[in-house]
Protein backbone atom coordinates (compact mmCIF):
# COMPACT_ATOMS: atom_id res chain seq x y z
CA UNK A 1 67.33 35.10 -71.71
CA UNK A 2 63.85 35.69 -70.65
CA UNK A 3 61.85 38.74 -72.09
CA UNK A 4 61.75 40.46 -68.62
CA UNK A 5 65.25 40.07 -66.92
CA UNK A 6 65.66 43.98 -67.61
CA UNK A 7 61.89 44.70 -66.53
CA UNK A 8 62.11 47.70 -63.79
CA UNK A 9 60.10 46.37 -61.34
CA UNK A 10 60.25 49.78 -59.65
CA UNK A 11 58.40 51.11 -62.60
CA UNK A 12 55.91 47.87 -62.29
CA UNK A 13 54.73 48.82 -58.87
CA UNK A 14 54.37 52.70 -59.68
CA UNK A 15 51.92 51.17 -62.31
CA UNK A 16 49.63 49.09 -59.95
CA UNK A 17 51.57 45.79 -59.99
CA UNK A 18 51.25 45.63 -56.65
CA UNK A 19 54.23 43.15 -56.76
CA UNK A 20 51.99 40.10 -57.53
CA UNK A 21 54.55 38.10 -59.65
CA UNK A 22 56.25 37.29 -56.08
CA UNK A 23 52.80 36.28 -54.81
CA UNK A 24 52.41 33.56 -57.64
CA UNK A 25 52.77 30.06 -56.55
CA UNK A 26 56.48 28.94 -58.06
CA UNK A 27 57.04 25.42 -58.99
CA UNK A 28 60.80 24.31 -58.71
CA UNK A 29 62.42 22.74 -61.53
CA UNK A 30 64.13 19.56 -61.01
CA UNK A 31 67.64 21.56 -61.02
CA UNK A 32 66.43 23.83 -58.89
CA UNK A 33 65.18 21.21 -55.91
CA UNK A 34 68.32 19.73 -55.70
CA UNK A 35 69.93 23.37 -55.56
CA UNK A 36 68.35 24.19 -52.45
CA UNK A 37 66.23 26.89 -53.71
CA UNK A 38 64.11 26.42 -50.49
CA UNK A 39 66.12 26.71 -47.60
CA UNK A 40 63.38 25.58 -44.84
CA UNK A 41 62.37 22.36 -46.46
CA UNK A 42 62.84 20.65 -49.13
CA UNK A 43 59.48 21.09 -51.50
CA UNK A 44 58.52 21.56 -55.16
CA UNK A 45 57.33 25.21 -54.55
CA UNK A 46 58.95 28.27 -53.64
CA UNK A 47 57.56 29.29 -49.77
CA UNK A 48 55.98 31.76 -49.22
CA UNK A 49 55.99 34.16 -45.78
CA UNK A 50 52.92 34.76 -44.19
CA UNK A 51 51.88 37.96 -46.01
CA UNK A 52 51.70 35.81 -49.33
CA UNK A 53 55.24 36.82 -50.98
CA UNK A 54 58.01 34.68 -51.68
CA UNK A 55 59.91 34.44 -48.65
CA UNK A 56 63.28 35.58 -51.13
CA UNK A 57 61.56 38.71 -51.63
CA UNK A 58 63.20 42.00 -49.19
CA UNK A 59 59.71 43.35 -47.59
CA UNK A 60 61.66 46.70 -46.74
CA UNK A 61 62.92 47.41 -50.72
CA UNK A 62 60.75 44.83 -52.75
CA UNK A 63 63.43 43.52 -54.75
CA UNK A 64 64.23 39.88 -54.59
CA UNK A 65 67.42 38.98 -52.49
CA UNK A 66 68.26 36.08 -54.77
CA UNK A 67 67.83 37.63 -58.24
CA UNK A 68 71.09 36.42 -59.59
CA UNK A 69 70.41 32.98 -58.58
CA UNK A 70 66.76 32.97 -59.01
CA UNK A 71 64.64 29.58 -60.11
CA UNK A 72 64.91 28.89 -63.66
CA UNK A 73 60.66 29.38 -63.63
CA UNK A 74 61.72 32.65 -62.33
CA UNK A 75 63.78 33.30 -64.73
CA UNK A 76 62.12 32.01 -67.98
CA UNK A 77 58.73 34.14 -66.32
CA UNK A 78 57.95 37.23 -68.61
CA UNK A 79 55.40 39.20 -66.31
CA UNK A 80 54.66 41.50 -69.76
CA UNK A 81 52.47 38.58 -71.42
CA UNK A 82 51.11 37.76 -68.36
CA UNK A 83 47.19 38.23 -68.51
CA UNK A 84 47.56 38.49 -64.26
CA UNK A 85 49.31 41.75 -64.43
CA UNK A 86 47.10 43.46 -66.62
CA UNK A 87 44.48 42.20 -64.13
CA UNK A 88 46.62 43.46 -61.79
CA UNK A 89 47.79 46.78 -62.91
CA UNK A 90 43.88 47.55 -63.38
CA UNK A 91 42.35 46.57 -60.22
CA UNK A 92 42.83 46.41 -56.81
CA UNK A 93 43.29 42.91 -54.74
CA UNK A 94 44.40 41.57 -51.87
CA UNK A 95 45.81 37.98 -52.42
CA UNK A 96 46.64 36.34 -55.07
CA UNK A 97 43.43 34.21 -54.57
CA UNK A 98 41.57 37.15 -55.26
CA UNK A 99 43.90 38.81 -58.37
CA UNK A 100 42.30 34.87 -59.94
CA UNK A 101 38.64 36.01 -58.88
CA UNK A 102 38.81 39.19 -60.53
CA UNK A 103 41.04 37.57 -64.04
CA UNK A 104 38.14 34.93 -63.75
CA UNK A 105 35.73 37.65 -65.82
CA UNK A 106 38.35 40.67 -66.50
CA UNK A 107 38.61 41.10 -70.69
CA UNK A 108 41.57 42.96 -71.97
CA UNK A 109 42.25 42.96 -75.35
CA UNK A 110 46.28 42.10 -75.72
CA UNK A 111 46.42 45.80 -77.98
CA UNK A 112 45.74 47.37 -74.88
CA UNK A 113 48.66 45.65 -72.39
CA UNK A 114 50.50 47.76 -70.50
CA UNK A 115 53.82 47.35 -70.66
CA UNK A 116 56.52 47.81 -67.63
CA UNK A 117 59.66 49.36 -68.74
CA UNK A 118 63.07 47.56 -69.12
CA UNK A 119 66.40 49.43 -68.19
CA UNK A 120 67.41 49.42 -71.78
CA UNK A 121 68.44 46.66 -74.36
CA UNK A 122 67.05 43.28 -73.54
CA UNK A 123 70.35 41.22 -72.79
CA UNK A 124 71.44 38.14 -75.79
């Protein structure tokens, strides 16, 4: 199981997250082509809506509609080692294009991560 399938994302966007791990461009998995993970056509990403998210993601509660049959990448992604959210979580952005801008010279020393909270035990 991946590090973050307990992660509160609630907790994530109270920190700054901003919800970017929805904005970042998803690559399908074999598996998950032929699974129709995109319902509109039938691509190697994930689409995205106009604003930038993933178009699985509910705009009114920010939770992802599909999470129980998420992409594998989505899955297997563990947003607490990603350098993006501690880019993310410190400063402000509007698009994902722009979250890369800022990374591009951002240093954060890994002792100083913040962490978003899990809803207990990571799952076996």
């Amino acid at each position: 199981m991946s590090e973050c399938e307990n992660v509160d994302c609630s907790a994530g966007r109270s920190l700054g997250c901003q919800t970017f791990c929805c904005r970042l461009l998803v690559r399908l998995d074999p598996d998950d082509q032929q699974n129709g993970m995109n319902e509109k056509t039938p691509r190697r990403f994930i689409e995205k809506g106009a604003d930038g998210y993933c178009i699985h993601l509910d705009r009114e509660k920010y939770l992802c509609r599909i999470w129980d049959q998420r992409s594998s990448t989505c899955r297997g992604y563990n947003c607490n080692s990603d350098f993006l959210l501690q880019v993310a979580v410190r400063y402000m952005f509007k698009n994902i294009a722009e979250l890369a801008r800022i990374a591009a010279t951002a240093y954060i020393p890994k002792e100083t991560y913040i962490q978003v909270p899990r809803f207990g035990p990571a799952k076996e």
